[in-house]
PDB file of N, CA and C in Angstrom:
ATOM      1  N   UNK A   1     -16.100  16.160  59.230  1.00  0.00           N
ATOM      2  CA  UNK A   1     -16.533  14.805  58.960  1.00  0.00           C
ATOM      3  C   UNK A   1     -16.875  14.149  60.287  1.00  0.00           C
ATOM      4  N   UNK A   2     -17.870  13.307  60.170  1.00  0.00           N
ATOM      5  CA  UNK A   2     -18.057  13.035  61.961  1.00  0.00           C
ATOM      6  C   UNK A   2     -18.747  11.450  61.306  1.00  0.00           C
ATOM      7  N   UNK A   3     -17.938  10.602  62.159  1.00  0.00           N
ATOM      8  CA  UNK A   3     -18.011   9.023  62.297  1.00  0.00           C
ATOM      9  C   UNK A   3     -18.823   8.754  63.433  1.00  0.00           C
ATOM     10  N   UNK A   4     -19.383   7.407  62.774  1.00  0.00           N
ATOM     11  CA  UNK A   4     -19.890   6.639  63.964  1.00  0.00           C
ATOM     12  C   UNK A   4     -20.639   5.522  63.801  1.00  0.00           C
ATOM     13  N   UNK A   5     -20.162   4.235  64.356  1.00  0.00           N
ATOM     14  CA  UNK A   5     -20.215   2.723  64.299  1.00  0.00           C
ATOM     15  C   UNK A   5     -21.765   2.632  65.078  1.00  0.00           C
ATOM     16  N   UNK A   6     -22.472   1.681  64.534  1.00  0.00           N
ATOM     17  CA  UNK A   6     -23.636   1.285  64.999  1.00  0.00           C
ATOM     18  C   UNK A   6     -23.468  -0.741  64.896  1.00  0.00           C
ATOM     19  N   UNK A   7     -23.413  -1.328  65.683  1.00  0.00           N
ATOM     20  CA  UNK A   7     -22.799  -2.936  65.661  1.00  0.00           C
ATOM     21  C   UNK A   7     -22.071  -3.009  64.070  1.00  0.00           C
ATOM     22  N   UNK A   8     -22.583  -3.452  62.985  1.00  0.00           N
ATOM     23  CA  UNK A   8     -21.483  -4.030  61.988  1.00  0.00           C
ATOM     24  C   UNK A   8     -21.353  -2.682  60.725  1.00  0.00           C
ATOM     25  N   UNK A   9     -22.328  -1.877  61.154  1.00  0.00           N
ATOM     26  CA  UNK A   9     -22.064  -0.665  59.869  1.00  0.00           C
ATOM     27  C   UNK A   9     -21.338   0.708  60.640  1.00  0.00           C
ATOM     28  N   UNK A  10     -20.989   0.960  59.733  1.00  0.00           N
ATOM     29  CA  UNK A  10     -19.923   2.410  59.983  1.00  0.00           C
ATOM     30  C   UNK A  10     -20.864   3.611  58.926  1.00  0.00           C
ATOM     31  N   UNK A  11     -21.309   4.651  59.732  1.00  0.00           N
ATOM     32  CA  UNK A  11     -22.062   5.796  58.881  1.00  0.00           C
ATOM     33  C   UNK A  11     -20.895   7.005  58.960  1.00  0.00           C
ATOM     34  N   UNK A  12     -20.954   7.363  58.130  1.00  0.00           N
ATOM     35  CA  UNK A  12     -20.006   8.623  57.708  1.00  0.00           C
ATOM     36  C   UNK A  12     -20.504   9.791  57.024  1.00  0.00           C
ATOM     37  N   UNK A  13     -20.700  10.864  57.577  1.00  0.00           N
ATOM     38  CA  UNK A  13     -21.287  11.912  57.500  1.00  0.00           C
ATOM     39  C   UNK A  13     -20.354  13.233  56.441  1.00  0.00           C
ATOM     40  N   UNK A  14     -20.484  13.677  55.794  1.00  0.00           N
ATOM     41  CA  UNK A  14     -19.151  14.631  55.110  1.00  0.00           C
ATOM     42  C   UNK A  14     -20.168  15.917  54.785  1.00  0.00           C
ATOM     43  N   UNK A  15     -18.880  16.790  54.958  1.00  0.00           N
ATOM     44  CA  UNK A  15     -19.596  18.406  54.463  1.00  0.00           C
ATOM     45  C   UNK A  15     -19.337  18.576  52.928  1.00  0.00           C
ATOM     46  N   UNK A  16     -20.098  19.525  52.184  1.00  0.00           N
ATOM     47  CA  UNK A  16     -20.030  19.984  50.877  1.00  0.00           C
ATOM     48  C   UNK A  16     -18.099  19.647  50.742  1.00  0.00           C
ATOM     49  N   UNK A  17     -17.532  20.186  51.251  1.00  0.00           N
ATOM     50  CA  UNK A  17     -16.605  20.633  51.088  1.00  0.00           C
ATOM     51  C   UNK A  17     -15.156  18.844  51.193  1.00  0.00           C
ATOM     52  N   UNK A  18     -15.807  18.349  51.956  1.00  0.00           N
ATOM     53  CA  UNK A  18     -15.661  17.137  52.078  1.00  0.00           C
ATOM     54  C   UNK A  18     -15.735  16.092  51.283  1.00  0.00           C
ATOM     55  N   UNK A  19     -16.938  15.960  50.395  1.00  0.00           N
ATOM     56  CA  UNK A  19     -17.159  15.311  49.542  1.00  0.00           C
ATOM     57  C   UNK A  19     -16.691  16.216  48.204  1.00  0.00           C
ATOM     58  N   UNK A  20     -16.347  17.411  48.417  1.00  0.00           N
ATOM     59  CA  UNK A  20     -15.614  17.321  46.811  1.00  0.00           C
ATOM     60  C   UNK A  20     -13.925  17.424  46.341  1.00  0.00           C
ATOM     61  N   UNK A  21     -13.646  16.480  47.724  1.00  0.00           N
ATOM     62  CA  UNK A  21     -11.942  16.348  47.534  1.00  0.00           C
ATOM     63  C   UNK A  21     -12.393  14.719  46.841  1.00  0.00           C
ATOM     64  N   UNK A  22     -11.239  14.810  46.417  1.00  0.00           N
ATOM     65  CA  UNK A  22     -10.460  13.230  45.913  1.00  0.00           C
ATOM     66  C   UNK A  22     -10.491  12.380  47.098  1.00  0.00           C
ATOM     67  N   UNK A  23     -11.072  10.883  46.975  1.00  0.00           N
ATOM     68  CA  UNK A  23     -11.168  10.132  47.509  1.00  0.00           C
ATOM     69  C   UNK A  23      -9.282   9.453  48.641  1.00  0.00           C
ATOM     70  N   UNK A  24      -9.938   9.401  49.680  1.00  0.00           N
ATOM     71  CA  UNK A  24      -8.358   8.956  50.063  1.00  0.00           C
ATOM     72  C   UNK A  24      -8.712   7.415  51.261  1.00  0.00           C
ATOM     73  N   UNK A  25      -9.915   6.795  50.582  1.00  0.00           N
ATOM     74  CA  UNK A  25      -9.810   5.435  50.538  1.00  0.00           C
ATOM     75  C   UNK A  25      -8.936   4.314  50.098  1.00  0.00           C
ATOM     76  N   UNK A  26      -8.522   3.474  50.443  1.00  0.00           N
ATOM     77  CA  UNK A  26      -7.765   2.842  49.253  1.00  0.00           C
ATOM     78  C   UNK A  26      -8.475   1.636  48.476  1.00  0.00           C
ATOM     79  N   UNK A  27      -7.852   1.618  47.612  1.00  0.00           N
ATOM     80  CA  UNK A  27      -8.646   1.029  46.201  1.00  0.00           C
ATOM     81  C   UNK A  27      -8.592  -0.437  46.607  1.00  0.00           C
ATOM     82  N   UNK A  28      -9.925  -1.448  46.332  1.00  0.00           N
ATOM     83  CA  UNK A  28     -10.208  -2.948  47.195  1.00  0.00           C
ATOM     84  C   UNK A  28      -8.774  -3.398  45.970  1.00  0.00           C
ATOM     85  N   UNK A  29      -8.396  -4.753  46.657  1.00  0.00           N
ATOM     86  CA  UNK A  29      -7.090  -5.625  46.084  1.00  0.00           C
ATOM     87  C   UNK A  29      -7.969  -5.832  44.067  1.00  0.00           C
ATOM     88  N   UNK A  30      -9.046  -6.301  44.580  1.00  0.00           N
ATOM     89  CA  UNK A  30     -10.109  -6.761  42.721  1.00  0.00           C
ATOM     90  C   UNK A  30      -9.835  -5.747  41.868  1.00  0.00           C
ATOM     91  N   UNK A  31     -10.257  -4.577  42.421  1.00  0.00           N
ATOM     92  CA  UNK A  31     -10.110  -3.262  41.692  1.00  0.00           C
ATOM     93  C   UNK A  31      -8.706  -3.355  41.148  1.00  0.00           C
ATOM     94  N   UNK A  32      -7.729  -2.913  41.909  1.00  0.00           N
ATOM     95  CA  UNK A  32      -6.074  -2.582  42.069  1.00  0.00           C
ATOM     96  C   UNK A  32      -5.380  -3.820  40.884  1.00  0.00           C
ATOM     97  N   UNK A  33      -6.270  -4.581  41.093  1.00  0.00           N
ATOM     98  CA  UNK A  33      -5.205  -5.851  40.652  1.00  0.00           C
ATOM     99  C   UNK A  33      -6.561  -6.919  39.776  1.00  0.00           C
ATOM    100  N   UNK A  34      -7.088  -6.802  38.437  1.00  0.00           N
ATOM    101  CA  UNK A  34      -7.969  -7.288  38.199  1.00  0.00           C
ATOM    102  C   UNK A  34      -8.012  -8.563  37.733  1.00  0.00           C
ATOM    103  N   UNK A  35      -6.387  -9.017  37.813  1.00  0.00           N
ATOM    104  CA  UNK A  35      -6.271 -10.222  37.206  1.00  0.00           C
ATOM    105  C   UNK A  35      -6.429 -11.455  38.658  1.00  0.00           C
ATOM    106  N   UNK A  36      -6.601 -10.649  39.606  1.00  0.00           N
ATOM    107  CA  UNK A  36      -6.991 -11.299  40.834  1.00  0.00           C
ATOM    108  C   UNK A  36      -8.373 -11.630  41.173  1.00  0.00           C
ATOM    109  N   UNK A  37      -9.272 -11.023  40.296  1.00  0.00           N
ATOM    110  CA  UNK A  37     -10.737 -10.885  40.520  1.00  0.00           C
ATOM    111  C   UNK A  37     -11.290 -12.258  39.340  1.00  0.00           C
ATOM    112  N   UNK A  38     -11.880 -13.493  40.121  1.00  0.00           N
ATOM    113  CA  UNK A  38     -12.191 -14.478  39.556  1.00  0.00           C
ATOM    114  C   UNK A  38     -13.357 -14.367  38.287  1.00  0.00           C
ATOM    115  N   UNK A  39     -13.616 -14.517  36.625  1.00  0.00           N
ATOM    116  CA  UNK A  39     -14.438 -13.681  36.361  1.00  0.00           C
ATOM    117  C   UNK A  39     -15.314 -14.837  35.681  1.00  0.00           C
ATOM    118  N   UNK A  40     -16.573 -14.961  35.357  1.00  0.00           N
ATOM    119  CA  UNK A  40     -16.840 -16.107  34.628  1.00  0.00           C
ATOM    120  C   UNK A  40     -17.904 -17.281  35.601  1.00  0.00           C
ATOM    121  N   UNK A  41     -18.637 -17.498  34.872  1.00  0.00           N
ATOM    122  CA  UNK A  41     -19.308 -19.118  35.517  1.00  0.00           C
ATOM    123  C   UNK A  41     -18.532 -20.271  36.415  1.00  0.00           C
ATOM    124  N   UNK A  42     -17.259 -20.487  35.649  1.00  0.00           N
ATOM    125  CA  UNK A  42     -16.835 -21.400  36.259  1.00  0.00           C
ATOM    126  C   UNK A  42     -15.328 -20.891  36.631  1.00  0.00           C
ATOM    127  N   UNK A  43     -14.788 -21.067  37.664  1.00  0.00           N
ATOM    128  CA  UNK A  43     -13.320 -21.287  38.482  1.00  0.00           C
ATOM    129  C   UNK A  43     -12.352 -21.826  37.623  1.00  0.00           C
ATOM    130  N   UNK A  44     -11.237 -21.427  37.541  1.00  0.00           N
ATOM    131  CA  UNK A  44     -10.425 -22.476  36.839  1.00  0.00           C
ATOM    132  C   UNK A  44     -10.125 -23.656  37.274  1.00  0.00           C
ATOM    133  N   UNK A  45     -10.981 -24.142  38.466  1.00  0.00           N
ATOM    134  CA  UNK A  45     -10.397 -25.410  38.763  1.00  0.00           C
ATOM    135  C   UNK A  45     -11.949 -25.963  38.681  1.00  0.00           C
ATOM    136  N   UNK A  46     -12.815 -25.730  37.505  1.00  0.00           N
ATOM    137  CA  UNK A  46     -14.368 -26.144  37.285  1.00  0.00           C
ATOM    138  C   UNK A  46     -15.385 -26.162  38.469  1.00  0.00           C
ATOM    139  N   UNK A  47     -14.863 -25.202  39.638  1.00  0.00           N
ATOM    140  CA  UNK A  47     -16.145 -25.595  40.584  1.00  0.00           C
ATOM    141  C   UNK A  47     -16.882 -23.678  40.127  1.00  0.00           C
ATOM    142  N   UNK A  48     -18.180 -24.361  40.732  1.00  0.00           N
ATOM    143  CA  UNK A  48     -19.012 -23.250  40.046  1.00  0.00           C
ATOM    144  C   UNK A  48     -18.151 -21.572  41.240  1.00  0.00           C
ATOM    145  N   UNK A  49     -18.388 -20.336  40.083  1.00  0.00           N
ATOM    146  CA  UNK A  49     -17.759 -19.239  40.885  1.00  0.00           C
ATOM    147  C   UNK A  49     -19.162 -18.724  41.256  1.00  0.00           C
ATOM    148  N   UNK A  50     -19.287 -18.535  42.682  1.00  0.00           N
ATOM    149  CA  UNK A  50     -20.079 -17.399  43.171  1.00  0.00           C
ATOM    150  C   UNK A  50     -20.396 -16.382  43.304  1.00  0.00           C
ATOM    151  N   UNK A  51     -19.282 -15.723  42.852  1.00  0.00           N
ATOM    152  CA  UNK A  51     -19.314 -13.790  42.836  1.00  0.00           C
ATOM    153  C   UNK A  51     -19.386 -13.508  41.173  1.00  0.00           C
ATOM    154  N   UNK A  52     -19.694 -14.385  40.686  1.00  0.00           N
ATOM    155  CA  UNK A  52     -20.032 -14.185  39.127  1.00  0.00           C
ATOM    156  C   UNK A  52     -21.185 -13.291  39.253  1.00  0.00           C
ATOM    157  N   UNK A  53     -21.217 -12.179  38.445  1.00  0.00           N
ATOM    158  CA  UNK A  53     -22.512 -11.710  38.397  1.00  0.00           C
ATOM    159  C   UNK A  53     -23.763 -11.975  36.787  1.00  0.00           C
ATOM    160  N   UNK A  54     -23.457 -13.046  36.635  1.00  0.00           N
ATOM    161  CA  UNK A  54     -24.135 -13.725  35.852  1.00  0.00           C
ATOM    162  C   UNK A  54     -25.146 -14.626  36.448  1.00  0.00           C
ATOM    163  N   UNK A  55     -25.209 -14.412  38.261  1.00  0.00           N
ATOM    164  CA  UNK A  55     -25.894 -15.507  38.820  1.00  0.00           C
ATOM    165  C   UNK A  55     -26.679 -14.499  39.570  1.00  0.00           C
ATOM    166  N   UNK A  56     -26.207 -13.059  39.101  1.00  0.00           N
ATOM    167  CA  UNK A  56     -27.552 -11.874  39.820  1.00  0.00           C
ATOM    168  C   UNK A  56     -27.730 -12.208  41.610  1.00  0.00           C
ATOM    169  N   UNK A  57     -28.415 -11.955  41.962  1.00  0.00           N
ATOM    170  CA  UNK A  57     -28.407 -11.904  43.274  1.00  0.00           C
ATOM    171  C   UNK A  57     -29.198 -13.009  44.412  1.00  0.00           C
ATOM    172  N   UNK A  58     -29.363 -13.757  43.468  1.00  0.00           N
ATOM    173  CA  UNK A  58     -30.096 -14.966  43.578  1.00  0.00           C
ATOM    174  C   UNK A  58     -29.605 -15.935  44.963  1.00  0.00           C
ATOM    175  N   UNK A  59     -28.046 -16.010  44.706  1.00  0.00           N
ATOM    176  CA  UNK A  59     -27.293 -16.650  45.835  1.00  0.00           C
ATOM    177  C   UNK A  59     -27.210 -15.973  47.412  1.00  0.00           C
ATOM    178  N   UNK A  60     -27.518 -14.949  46.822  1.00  0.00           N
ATOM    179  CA  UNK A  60     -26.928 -13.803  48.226  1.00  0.00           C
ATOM    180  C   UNK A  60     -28.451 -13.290  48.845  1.00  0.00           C
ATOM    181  N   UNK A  61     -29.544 -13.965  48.147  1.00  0.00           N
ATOM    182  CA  UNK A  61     -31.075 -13.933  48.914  1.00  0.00           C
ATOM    183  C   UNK A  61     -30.931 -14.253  49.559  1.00  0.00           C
ATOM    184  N   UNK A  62     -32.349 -13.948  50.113  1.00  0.00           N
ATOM    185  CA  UNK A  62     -33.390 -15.283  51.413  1.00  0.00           C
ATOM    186  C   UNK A  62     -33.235 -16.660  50.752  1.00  0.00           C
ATOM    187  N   UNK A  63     -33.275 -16.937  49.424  1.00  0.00           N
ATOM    188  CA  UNK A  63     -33.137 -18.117  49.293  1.00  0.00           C
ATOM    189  C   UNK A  63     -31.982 -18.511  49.034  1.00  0.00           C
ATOM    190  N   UNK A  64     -30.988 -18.022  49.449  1.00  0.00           N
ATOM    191  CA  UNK A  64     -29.570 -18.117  48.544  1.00  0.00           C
ATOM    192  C   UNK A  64     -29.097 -19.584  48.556  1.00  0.00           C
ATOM    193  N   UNK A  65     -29.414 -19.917  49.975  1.00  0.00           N
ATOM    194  CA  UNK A  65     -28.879 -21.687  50.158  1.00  0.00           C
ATOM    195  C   UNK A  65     -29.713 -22.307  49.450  1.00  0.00           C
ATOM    196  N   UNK A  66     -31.184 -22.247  49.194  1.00  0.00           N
ATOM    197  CA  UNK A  66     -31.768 -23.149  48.396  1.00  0.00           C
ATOM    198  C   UNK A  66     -31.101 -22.779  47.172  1.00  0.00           C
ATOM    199  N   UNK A  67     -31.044 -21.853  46.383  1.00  0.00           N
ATOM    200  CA  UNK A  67     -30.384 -21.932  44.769  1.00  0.00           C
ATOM    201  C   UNK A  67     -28.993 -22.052  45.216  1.00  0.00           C
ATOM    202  N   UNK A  68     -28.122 -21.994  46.022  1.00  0.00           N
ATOM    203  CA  UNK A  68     -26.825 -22.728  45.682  1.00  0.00           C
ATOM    204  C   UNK A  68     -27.090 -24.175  45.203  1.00  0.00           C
ATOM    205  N   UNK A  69     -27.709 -24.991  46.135  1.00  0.00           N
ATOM    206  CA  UNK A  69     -27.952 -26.349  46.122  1.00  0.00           C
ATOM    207  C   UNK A  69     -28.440 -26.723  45.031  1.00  0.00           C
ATOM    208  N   UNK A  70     -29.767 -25.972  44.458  1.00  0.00           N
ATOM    209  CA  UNK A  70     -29.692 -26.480  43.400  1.00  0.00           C
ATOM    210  C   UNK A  70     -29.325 -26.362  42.075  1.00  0.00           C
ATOM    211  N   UNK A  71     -28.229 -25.131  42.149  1.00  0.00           N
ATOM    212  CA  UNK A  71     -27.485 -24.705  40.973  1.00  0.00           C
ATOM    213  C   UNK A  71     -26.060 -25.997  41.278  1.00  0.00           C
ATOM    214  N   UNK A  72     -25.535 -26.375  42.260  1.00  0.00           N
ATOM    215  CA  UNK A  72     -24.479 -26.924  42.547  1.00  0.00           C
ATOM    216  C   UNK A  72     -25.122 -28.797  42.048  1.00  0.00           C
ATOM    217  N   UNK A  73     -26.392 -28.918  42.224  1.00  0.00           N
ATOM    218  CA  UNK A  73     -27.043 -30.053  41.555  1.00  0.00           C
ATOM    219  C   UNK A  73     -26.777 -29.591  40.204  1.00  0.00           C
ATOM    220  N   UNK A  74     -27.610 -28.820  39.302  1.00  0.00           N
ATOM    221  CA  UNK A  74     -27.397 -28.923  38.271  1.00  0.00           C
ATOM    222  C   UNK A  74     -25.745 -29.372  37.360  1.00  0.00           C
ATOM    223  N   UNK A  75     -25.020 -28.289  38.220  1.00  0.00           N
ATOM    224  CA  UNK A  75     -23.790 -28.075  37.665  1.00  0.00           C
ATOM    225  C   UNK A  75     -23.112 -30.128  37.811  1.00  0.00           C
ATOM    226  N   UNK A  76     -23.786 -30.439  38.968  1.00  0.00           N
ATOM    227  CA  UNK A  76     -22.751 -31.743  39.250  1.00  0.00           C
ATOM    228  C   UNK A  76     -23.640 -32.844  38.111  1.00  0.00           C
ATOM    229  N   UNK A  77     -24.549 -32.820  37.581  1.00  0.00           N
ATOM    230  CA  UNK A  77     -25.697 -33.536  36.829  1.00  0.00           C
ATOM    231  C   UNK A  77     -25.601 -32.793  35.133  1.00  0.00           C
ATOM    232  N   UNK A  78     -24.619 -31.629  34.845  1.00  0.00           N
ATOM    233  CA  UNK A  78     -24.592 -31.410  33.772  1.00  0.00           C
ATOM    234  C   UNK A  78     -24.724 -32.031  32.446  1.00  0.00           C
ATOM    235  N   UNK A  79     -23.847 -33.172  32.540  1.00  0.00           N
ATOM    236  CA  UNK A  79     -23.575 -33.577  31.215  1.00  0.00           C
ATOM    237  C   UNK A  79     -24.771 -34.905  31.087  1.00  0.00           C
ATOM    238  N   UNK A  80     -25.550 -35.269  32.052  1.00  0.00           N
ATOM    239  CA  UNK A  80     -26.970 -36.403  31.789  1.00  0.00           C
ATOM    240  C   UNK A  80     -28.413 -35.459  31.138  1.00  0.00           C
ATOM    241  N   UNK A  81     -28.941 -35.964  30.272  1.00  0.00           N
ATOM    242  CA  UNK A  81     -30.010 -35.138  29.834  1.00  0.00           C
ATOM    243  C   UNK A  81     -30.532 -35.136  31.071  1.00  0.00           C
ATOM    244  N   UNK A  82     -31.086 -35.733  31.676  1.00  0.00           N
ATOM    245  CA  UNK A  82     -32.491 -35.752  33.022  1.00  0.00           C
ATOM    246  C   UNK A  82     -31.816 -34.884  34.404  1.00  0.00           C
ATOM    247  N   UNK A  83     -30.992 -33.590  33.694  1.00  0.00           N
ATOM    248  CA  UNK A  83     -30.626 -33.154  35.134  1.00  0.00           C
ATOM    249  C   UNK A  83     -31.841 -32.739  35.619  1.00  0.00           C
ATOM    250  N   UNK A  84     -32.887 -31.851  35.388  1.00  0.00           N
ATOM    251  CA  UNK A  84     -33.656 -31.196  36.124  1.00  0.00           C
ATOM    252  C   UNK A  84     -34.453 -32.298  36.793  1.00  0.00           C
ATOM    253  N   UNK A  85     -34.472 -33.877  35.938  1.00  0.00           N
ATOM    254  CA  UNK A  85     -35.085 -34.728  37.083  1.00  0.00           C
ATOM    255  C   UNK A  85     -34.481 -35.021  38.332  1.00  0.00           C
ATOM    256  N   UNK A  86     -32.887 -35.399  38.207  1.00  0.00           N
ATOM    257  CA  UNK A  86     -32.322 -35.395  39.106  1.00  0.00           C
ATOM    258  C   UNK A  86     -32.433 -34.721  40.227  1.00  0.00           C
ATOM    259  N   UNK A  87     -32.369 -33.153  39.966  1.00  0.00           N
ATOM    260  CA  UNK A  87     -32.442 -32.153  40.803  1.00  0.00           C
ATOM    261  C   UNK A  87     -33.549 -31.469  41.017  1.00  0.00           C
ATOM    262  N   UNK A  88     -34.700 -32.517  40.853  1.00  0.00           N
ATOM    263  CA  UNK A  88     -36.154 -31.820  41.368  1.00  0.00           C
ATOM    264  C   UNK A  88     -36.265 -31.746  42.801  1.00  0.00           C
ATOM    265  N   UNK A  89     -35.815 -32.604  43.306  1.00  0.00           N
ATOM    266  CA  UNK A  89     -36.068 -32.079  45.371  1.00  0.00           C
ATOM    267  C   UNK A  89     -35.605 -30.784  45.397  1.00  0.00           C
ATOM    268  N   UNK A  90     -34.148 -30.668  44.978  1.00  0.00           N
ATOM    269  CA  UNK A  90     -33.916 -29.030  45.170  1.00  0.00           C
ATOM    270  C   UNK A  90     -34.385 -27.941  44.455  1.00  0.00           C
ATOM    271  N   UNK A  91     -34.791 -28.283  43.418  1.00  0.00           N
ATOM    272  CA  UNK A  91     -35.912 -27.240  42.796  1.00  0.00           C
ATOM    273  C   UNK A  91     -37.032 -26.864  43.772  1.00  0.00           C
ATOM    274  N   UNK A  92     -37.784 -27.627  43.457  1.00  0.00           N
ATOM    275  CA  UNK A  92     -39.015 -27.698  44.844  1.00  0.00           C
ATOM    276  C   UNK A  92     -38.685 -26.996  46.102  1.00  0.00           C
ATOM    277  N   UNK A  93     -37.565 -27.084  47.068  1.00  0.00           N
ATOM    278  CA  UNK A  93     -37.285 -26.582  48.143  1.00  0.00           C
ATOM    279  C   UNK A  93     -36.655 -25.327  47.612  1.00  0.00           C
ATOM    280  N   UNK A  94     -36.035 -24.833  46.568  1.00  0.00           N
ATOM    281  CA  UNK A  94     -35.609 -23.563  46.213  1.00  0.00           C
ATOM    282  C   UNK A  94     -37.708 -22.563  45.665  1.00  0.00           C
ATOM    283  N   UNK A  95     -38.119 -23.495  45.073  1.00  0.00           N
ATOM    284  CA  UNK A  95     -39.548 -22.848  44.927  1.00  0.00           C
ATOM    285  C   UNK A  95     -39.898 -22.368  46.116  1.00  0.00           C
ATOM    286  N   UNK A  96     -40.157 -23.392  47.301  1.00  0.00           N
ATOM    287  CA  UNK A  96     -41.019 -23.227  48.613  1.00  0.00           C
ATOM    288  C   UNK A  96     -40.488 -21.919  48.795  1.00  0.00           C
ATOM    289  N   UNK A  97     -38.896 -21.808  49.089  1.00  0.00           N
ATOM    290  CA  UNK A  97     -38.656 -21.070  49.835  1.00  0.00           C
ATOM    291  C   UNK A  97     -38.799 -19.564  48.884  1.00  0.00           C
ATOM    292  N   UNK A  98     -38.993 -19.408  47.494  1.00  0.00           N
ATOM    293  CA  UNK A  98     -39.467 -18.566  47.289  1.00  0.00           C
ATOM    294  C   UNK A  98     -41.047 -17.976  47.603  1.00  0.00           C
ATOM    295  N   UNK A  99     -41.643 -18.863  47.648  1.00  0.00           N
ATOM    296  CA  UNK A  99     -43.229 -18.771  47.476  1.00  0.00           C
ATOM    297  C   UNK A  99     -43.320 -18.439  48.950  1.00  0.00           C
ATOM    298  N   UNK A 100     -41.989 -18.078  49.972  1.00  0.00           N
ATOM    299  CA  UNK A 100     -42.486 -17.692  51.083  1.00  0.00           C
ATOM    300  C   UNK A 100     -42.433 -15.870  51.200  1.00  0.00           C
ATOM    301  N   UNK A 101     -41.715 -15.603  50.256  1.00  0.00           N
ATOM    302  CA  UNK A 101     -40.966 -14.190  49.979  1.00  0.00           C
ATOM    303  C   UNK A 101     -41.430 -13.824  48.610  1.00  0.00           C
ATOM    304  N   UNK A 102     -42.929 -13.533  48.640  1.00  0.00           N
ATOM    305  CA  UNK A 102     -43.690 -12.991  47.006  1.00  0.00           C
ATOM    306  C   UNK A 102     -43.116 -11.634  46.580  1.00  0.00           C
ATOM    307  N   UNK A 103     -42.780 -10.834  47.408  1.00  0.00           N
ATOM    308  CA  UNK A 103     -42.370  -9.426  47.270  1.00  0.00           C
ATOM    309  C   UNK A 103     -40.699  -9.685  46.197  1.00  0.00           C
ATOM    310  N   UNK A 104     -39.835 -10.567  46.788  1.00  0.00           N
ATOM    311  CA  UNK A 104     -38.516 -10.262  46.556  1.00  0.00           C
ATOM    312  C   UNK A 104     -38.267 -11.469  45.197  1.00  0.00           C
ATOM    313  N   UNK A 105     -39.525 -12.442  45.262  1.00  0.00           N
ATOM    314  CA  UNK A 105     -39.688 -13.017  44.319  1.00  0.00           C
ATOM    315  C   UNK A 105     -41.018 -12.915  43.406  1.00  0.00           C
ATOM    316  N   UNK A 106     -41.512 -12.104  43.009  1.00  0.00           N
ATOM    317  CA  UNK A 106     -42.951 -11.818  42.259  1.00  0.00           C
ATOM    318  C   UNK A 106     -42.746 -13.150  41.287  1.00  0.00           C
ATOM    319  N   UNK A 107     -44.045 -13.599  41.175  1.00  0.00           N
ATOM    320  CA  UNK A 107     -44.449 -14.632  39.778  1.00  0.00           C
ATOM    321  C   UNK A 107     -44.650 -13.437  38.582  1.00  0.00           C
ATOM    322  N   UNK A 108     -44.999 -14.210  37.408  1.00  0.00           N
ATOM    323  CA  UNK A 108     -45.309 -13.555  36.355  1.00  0.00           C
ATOM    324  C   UNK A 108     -46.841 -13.541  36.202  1.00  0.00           C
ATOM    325  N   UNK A 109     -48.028 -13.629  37.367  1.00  0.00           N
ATOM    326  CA  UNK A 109     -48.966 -13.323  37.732  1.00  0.00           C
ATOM    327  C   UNK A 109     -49.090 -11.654  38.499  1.00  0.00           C
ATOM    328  N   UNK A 110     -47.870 -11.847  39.367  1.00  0.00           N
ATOM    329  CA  UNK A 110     -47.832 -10.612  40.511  1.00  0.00           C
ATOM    330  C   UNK A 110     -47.185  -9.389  39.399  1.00  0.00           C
ATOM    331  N   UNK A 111     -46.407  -9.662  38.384  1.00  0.00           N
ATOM    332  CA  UNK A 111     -46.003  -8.474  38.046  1.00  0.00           C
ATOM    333  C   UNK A 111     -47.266  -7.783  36.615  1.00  0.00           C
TER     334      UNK A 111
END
């Protein structure tokens, strides 16, 4: 097996023989313990959860700060019909910043 760090990633190389033992990683705390792993839209203390994967990968883009902001608008504007008026600046600036990244955001023109 032969290691080796390049700044923040670690590559790990294994022989046939290597990769067909049993793993002797240890298992992340979420895994081990699932009642620790937050699951769902909302937190139990109602603020929106981020590692929900109901929010796809949207947060963790190029645009991720624009759709926090304006998912964290929506969520705070929930219960008024006119949220999306409310939260049109951050719509708009979550658009721009897609319409700068066509590849990772295609329209339903591009696909």
């Amino acid at each position: 097996m032969l290691h080796f760090t390049q700044r923040k990633d670690k590559y790990v190389f294994l022989t046939t023989e290597d990769a067909n033992e049993p793993s002797k990683l240890p298992i992340p705390e979420e895994i081990d313990r699932p009642e620790n792993f937050v699951k769902g839209f909302l937190r139990e203390d109602g603020k929106l959860n981020w590692e929900c994967a109901c929010r796809g990968s949207m947060v963790a883009s190029k645009c991720g700060v624009e759709a926090r902001t304006f998912l964290q608008c929506l969520h705070a504007n929930m219960d008024k019909s006119n949220k999306f008026q409310i939260c049109l600046d951050q719509l708009v600036d979550l658009k721009t910043c897609m319409n700068k990244y066509p590849k990772q955001y295609p329209t339903n023109e591009d696909k």
